[in-house]
N, C-alpha and C. Protein backbone atom coordinates (compact mmCIF):
# COMPACT_ATOMS: atom_id res chain seq x y z
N UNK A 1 69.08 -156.89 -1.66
CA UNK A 1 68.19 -155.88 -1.15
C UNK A 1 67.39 -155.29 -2.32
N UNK A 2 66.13 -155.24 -2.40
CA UNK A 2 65.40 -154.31 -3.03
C UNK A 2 65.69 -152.96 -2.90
N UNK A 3 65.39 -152.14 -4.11
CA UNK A 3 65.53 -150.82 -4.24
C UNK A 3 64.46 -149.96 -5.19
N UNK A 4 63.90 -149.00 -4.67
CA UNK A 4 62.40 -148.57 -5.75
C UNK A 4 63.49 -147.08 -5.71
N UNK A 5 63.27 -147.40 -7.67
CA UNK A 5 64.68 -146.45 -7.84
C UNK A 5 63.16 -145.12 -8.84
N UNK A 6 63.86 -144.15 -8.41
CA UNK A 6 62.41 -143.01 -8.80
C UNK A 6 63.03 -142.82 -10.48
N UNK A 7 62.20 -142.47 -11.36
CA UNK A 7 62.90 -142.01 -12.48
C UNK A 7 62.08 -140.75 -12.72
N UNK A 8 62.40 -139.98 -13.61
CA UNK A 8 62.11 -138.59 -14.37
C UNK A 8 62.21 -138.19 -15.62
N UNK A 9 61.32 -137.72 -16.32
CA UNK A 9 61.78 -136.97 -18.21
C UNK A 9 61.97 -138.67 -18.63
N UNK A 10 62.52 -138.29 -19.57
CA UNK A 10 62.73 -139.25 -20.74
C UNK A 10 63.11 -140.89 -19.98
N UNK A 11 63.34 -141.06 -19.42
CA UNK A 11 63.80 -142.22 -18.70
C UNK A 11 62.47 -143.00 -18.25
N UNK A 12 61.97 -141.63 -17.00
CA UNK A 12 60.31 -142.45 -16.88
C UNK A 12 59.59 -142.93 -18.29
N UNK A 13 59.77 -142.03 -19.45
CA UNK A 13 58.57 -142.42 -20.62
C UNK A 13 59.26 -143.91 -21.21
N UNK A 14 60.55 -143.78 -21.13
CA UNK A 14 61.02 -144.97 -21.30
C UNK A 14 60.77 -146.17 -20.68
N UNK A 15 60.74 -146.13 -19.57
CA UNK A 15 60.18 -147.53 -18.50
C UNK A 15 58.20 -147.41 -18.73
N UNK A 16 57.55 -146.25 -18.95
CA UNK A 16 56.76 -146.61 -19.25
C UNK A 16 56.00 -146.31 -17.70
N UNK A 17 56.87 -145.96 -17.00
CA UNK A 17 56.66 -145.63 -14.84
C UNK A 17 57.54 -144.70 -14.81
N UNK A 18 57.00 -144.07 -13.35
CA UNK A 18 58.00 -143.10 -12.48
C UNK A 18 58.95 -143.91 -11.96
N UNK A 19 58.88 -144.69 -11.52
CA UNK A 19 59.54 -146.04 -10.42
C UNK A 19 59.66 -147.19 -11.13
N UNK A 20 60.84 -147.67 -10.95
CA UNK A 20 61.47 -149.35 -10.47
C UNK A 20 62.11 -149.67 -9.75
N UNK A 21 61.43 -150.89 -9.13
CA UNK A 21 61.85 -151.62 -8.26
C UNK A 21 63.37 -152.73 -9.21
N UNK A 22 64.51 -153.05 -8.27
CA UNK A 22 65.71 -153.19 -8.07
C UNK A 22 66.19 -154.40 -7.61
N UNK A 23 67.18 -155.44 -7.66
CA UNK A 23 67.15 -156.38 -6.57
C UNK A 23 68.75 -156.25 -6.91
N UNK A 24 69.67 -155.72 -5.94
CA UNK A 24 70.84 -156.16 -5.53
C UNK A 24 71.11 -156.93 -4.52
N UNK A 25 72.65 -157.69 -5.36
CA UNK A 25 73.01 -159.26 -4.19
C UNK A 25 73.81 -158.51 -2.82
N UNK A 26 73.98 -157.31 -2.69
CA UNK A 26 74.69 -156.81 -1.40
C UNK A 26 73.24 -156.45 -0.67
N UNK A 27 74.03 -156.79 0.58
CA UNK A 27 73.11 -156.51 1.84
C UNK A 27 73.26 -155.19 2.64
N UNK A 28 74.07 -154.20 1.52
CA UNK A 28 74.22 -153.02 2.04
C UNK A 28 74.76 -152.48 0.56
N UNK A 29 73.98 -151.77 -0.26
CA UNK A 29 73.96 -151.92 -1.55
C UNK A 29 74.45 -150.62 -1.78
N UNK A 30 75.84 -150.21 -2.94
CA UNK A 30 75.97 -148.89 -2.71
C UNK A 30 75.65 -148.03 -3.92
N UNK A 31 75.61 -146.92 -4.10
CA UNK A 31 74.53 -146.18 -5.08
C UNK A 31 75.50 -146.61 -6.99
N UNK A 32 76.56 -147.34 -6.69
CA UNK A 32 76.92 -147.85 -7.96
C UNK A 32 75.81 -149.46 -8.21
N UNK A 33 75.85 -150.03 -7.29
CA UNK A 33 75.24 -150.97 -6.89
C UNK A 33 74.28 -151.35 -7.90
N UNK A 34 73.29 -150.29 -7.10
CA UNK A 34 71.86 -149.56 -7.28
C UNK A 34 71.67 -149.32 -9.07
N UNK A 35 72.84 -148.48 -9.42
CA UNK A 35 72.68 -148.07 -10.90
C UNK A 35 73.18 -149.29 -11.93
N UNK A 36 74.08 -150.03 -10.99
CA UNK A 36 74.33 -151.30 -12.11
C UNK A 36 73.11 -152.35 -12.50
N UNK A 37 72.48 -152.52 -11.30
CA UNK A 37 70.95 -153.52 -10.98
C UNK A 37 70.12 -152.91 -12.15
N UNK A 38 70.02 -151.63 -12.34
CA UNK A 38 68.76 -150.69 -12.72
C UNK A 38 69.42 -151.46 -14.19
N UNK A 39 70.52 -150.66 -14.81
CA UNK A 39 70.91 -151.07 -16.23
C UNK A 39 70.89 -152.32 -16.28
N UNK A 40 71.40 -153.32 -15.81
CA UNK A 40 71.02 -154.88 -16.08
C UNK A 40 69.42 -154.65 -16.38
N UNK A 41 68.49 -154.58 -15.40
CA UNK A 41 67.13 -154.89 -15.37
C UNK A 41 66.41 -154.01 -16.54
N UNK A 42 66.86 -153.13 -17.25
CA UNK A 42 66.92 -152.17 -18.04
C UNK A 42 67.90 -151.54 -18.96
N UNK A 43 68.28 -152.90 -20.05
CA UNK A 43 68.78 -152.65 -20.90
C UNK A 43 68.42 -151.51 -21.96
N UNK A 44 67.33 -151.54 -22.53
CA UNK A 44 66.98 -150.35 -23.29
C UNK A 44 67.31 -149.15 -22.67
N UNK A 45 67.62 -149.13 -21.48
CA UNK A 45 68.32 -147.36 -20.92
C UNK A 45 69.32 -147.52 -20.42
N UNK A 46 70.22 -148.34 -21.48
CA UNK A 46 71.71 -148.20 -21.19
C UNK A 46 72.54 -147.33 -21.35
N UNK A 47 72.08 -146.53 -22.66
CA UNK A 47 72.68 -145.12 -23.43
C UNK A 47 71.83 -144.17 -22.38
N UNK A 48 71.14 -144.27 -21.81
CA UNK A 48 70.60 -142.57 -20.96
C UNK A 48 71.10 -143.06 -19.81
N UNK A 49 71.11 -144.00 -19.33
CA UNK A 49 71.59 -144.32 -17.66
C UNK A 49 73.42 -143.71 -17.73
N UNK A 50 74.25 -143.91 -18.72
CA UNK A 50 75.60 -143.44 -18.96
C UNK A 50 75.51 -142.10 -18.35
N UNK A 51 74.70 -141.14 -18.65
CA UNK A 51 75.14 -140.46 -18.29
C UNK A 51 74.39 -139.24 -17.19
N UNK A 52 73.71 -140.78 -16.55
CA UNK A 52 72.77 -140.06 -15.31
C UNK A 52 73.66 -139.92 -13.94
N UNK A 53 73.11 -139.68 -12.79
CA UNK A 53 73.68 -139.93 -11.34
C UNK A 53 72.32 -140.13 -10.54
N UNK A 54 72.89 -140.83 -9.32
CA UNK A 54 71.66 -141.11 -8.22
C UNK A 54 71.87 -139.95 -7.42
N UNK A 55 70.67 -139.93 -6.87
CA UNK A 55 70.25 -139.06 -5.24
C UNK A 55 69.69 -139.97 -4.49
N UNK A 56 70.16 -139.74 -3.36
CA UNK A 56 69.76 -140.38 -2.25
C UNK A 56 69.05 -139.55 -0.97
N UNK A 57 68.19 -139.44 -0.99
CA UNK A 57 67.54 -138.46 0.20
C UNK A 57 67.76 -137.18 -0.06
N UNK A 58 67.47 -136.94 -1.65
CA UNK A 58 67.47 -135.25 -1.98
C UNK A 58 69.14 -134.63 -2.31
N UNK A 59 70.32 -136.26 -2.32
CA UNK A 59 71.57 -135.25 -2.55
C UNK A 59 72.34 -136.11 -3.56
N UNK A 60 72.77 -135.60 -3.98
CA UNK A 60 73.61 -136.37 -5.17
C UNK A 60 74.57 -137.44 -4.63
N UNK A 61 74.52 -138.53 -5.10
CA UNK A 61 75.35 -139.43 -4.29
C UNK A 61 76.57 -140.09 -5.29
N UNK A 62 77.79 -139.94 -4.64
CA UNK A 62 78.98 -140.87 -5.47
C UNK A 62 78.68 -142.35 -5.77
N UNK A 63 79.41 -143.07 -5.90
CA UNK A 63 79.49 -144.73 -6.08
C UNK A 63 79.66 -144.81 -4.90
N UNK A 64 80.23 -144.66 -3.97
CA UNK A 64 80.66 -144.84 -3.00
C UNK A 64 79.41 -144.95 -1.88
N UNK A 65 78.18 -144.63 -2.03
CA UNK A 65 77.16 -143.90 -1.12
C UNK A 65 76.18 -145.30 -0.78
N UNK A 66 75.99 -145.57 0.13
CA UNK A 66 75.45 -146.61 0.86
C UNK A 66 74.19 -146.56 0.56
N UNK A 67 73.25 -147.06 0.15
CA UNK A 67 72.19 -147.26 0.41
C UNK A 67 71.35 -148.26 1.23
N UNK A 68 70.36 -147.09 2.33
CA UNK A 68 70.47 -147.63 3.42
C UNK A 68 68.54 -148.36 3.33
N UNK A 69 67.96 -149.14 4.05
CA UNK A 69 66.38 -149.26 3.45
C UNK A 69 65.66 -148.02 3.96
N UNK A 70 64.72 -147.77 3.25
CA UNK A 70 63.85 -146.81 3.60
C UNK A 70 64.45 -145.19 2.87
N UNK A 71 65.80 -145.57 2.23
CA UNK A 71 66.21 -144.25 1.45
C UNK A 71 65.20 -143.87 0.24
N UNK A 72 65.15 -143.10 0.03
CA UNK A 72 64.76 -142.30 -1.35
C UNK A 72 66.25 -142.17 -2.31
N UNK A 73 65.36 -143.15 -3.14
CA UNK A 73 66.53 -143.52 -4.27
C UNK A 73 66.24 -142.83 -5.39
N UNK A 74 66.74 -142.14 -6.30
CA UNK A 74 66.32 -141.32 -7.86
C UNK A 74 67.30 -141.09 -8.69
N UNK A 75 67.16 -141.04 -9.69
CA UNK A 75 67.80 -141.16 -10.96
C UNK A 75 68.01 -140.11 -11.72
N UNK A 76 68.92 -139.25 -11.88
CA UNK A 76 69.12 -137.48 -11.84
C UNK A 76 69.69 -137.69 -13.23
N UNK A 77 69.04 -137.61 -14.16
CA UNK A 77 69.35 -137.21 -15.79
C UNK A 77 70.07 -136.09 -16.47
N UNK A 78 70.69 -135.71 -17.45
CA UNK A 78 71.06 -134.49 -17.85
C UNK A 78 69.98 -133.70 -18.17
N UNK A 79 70.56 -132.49 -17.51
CA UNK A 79 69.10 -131.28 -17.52
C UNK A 79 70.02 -130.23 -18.02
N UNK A 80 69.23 -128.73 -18.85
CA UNK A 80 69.51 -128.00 -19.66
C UNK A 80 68.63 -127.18 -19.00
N UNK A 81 69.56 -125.97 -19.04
CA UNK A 81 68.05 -124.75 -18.67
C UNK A 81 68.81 -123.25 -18.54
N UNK A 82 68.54 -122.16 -17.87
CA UNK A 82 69.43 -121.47 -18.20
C UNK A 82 68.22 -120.60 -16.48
């Protein structure tokens, strides 16, 4: 399944895009899935992907979290702020 995974901050300047597109071999791909595809296809953000998490439709999603087509997939970085 394809996946257009959103990125943000340092990650986007890194890919050089807001977005990449994804190709996992499950036909029901789950948000570990999703983040393993991204780091394969994107080795140079192996050290920032460590210690990101996905959202899926605006919510933070475990490994465990299905991704379904037509989700909003994104890539939630460490943020600092007060």
């Amino acid at each position: 399944m394809r996946v257009e995974v959103l990125l943000f901050g340092p990650l986007a300047d890194a890919a050089g895009r807001d977005s990449l597109s994804v190709n996992t071999d499950a036909t029901q791909p789950t948000a570990r899935d999703v983040l393993d595809a991204l780091t394969q296809a994107q080795p140079a953000m192996r050290s920032m992907l460590t210690a990101c998490r996905l959202a899926v439709n605006h919510a933070f999603a475990d490994d465990a979290t299905l991704i379904r087509a037509g989700d909003e997939v994104a890539v939630i970085g460490l943020v600092s702020g007060g």
